[in-house]
C-alpha atoms as a PDB file:
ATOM      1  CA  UNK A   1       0.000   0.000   0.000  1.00  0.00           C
ATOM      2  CA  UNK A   2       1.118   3.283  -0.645  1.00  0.00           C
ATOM      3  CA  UNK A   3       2.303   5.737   2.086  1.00  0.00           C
ATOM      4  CA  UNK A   4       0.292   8.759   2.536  1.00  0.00           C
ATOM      5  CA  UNK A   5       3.350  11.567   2.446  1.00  0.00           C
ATOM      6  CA  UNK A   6       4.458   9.135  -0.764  1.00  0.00           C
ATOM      7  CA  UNK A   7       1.457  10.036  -2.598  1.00  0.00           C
ATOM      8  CA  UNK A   8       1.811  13.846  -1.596  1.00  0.00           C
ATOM      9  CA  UNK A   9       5.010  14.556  -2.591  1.00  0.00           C
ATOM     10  CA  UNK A  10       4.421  12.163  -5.931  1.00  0.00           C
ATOM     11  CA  UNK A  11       2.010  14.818  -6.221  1.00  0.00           C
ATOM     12  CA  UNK A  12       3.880  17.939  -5.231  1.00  0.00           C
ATOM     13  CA  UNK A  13       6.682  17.410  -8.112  1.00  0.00           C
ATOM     14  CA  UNK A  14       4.410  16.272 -10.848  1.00  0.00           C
ATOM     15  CA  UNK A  15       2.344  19.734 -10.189  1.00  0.00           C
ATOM     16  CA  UNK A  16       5.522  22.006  -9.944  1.00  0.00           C
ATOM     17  CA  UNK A  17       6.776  20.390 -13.523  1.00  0.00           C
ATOM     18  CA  UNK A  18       3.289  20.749 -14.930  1.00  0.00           C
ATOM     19  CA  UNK A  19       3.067  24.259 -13.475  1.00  0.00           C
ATOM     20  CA  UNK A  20       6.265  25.277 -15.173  1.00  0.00           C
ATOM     21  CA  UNK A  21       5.544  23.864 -18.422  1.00  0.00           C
ATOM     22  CA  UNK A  22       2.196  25.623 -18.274  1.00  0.00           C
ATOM     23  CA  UNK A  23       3.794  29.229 -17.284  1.00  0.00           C
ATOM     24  CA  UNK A  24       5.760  28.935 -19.792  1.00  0.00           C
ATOM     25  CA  UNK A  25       2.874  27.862 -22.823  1.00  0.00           C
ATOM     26  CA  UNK A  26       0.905  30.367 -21.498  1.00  0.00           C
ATOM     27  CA  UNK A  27       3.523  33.339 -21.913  1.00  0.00           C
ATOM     28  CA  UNK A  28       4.441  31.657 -25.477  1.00  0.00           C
ATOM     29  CA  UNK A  29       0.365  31.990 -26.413  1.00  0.00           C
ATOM     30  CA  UNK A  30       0.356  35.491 -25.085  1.00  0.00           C
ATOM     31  CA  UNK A  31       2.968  36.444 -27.577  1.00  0.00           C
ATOM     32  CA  UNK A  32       1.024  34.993 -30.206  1.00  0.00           C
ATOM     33  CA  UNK A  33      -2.305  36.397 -29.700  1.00  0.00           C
ATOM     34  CA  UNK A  34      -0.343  39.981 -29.285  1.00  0.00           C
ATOM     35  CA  UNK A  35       0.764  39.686 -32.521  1.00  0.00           C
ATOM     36  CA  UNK A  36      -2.655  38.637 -33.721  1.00  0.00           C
ATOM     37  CA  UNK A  37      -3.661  41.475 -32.605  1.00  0.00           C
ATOM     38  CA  UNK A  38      -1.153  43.733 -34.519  1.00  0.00           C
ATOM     39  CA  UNK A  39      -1.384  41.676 -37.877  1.00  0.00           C
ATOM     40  CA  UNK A  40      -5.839  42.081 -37.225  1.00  0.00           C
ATOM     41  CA  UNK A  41      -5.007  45.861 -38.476  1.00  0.00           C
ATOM     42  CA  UNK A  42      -5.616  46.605 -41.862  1.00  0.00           C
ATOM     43  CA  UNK A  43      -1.900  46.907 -43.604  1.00  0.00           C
ATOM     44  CA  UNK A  44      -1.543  49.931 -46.397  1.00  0.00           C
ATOM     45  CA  UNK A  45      -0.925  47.487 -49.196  1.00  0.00           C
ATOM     46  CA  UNK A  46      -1.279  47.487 -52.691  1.00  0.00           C
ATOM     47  CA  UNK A  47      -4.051  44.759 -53.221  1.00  0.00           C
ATOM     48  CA  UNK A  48      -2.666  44.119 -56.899  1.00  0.00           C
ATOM     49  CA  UNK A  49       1.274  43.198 -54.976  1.00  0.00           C
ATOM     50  CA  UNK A  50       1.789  39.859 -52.849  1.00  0.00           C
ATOM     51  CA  UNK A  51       3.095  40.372 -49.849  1.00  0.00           C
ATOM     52  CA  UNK A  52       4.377  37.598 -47.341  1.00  0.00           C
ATOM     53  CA  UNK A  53       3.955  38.736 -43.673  1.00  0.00           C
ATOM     54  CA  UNK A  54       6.122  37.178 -41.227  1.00  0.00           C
ATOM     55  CA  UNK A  55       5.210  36.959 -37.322  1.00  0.00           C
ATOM     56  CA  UNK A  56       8.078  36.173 -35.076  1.00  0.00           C
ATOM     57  CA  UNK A  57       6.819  33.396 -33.000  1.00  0.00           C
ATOM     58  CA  UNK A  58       9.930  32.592 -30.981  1.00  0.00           C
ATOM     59  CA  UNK A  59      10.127  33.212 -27.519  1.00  0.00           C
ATOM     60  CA  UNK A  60      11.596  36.197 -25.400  1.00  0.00           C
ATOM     61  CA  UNK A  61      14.852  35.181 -24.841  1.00  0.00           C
ATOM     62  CA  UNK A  62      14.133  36.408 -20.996  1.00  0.00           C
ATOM     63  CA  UNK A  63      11.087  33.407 -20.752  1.00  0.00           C
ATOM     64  CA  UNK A  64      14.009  31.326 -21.920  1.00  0.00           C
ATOM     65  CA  UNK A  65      16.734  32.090 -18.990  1.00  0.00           C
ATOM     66  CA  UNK A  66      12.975  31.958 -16.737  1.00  0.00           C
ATOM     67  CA  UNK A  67      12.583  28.679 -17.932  1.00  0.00           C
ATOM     68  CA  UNK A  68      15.989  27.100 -17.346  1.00  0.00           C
ATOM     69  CA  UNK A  69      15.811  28.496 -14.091  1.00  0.00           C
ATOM     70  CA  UNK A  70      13.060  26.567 -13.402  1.00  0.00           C
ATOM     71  CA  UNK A  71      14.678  23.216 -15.181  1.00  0.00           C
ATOM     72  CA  UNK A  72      17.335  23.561 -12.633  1.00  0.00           C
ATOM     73  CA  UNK A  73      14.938  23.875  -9.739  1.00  0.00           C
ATOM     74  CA  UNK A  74      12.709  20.935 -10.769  1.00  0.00           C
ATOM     75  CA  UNK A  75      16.410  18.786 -11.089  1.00  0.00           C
ATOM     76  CA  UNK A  76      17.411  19.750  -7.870  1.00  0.00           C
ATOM     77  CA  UNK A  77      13.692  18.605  -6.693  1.00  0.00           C
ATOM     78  CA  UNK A  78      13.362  15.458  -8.082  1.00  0.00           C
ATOM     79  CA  UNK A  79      16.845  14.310  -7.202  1.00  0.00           C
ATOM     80  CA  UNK A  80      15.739  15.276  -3.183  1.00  0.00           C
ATOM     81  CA  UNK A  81      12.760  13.423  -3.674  1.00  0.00           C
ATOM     82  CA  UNK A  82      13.660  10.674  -5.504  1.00  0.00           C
ATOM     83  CA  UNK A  83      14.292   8.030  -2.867  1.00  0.00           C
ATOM     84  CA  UNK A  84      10.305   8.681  -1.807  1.00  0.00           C
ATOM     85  CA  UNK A  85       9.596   7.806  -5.326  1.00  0.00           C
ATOM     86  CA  UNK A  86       8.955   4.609  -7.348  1.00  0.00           C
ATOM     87  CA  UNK A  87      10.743   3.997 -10.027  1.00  0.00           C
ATOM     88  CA  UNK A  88       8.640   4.571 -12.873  1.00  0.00           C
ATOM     89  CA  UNK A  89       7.630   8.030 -11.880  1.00  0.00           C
ATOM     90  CA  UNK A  90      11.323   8.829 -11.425  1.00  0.00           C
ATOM     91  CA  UNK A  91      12.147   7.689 -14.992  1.00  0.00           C
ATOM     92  CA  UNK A  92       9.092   9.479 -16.623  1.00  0.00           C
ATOM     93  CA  UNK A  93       9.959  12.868 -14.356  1.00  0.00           C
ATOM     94  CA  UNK A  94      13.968  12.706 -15.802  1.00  0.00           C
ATOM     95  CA  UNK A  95      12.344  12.060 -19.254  1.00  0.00           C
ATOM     96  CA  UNK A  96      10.706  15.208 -18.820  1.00  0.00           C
ATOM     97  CA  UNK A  97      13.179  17.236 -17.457  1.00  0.00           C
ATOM     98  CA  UNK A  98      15.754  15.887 -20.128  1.00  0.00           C
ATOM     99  CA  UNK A  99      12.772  17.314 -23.153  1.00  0.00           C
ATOM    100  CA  UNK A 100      13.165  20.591 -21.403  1.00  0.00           C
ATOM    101  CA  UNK A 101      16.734  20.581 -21.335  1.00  0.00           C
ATOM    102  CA  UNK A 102      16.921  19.409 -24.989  1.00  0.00           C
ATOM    103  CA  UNK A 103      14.504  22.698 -25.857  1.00  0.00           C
ATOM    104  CA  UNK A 104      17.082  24.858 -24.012  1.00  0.00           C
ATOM    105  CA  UNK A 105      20.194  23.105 -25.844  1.00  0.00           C
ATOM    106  CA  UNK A 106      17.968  24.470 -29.622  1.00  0.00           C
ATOM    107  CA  UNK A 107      18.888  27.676 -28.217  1.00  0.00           C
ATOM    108  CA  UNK A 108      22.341  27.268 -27.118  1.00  0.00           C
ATOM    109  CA  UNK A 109      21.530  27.947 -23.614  1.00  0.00           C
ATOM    110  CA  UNK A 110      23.699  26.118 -20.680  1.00  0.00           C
ATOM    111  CA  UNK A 111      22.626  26.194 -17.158  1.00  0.00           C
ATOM    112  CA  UNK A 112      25.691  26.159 -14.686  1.00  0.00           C
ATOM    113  CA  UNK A 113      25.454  24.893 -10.732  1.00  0.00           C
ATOM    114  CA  UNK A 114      28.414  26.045  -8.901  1.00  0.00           C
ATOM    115  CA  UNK A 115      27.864  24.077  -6.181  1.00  0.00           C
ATOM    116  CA  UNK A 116      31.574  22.734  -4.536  1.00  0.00           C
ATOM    117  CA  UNK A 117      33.286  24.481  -6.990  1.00  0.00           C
ATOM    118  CA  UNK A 118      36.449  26.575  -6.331  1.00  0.00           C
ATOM    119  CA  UNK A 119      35.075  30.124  -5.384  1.00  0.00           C
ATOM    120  CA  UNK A 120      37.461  32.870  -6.910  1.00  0.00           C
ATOM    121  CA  UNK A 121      36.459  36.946  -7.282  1.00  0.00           C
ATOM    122  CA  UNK A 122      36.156  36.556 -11.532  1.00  0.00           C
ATOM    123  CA  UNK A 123      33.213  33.994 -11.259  1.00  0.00           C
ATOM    124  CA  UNK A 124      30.269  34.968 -12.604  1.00  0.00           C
ATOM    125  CA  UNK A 125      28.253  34.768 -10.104  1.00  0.00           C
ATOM    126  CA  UNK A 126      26.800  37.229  -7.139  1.00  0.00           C
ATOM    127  CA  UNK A 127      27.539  36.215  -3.657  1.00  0.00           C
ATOM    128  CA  UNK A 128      24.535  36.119  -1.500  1.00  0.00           C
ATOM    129  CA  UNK A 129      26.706  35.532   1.635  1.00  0.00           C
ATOM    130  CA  UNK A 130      29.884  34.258   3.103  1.00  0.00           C
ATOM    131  CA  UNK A 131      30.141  31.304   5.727  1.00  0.00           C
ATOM    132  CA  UNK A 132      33.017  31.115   8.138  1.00  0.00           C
ATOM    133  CA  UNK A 133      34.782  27.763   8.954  1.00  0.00           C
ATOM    134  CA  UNK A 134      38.415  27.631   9.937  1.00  0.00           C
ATOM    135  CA  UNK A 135      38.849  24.177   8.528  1.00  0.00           C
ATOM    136  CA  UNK A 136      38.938  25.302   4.853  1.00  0.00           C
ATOM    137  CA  UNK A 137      41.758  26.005   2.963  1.00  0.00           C
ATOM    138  CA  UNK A 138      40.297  27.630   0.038  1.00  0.00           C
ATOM    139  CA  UNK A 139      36.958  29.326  -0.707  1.00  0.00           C
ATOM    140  CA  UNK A 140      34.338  26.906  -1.913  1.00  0.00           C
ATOM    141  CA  UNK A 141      30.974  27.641  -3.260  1.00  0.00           C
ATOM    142  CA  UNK A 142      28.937  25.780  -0.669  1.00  0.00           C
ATOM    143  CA  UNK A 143      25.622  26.461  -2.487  1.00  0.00           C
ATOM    144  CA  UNK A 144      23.569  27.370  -5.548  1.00  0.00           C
ATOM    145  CA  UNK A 145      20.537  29.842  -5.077  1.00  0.00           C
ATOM    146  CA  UNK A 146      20.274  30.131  -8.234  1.00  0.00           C
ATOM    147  CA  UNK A 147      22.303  29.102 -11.369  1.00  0.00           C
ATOM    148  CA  UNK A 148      24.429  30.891 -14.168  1.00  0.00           C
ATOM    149  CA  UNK A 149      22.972  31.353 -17.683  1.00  0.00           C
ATOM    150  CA  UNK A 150      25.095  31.351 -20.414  1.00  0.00           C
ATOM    151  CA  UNK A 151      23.727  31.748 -23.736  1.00  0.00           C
ATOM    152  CA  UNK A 152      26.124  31.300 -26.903  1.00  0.00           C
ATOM    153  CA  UNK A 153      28.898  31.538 -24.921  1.00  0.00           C
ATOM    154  CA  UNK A 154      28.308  34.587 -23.087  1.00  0.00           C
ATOM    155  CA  UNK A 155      26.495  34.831 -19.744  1.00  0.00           C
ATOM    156  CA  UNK A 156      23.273  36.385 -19.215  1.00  0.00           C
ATOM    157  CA  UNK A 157      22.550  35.804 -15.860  1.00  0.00           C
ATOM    158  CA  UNK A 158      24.612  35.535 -12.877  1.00  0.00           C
ATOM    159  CA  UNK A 159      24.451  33.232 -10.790  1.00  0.00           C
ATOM    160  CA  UNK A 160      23.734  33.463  -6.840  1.00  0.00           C
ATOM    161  CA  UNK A 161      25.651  31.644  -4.549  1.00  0.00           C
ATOM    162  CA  UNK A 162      26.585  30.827  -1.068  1.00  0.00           C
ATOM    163  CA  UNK A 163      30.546  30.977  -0.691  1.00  0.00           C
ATOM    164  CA  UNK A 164      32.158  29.295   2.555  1.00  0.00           C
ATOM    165  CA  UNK A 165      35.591  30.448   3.532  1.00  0.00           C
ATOM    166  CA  UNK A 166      38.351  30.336   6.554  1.00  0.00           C
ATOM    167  CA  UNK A 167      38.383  33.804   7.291  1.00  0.00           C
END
């Protein structure tokens, strides 16, 4: 039989992915039907001329670094929760998070956790605070609030992080 906080948190993490999935649909739709709107008016055209009239239906590249944010979130989620979880909901959650990723990879986008990584002052990143323990050696990124974006190479949105250091 299945445990009662089981169930829940089954629940909980199939409702967050959906939830992000349907944010960002709904902002893609939005776009759309603003355009709509726009191409609705009547255009100043020559009747006798063909014209082709392109919309620009890609995403804001903004809901894009939104979105990966959220990817990262739902990783870090399901890999918490995944000892709660049977193994067939665990396969068909990382199947889903893996289409998302491969949607952000179309763009070129690259979602970096800095977590236990070397801290140094030309990271990308913007420290939220600094932990003191005397038995490190060298700074260390202890953890991720939020990840970096890099898009084509070039990052466009730091990352936030928690840095712990000996002095």
């Amino acid at each position: 039989m299945y445990n009662i906080d089981y169930i829940n948190k089954t629940w909980l993490i199939l409702t967050l992915l959906l939830a992000v999935v349907l944010v960002f649909l709904l902002r893609i739709l939005k776009q759309r039907s603003n355009l709509k709107k726009i191409s609705l008016k009547k255009p100043d055209i020559d009747i006798n001329k063909q014209h082709a009239i392109f919309i620009d239906l890609s995403p804001k590249s903004s809901d894009l670094v939104e979105l990966a944010i959220e990817i990262w979130r739902v990783k870090n989620r399901l890999i918490k929760a995944s000892p709660d979880l049977q193994e067939i909901h665990k396969r068909g959650l990382e199947s889903s998070v893996q289409k998302m990723q491969k949607f952000l990879d179309r763009f070129s986008i690259e979602i970096i956790d800095h977590t236990n990584q070397k801290y140094n002052e030309g990271l990308s990143v913007d420290v939220l605070s600094f932990e003191i323990d005397p038995n490190i050696k060298i700074p260390v990124i202890k953890e991720t609030i939020e990840p970096t974006i890099i898009c084509n190479g070039n990052v466009v949105k730091k990352g936030k992080v928690v840095v712990i250091k000996n002095n």
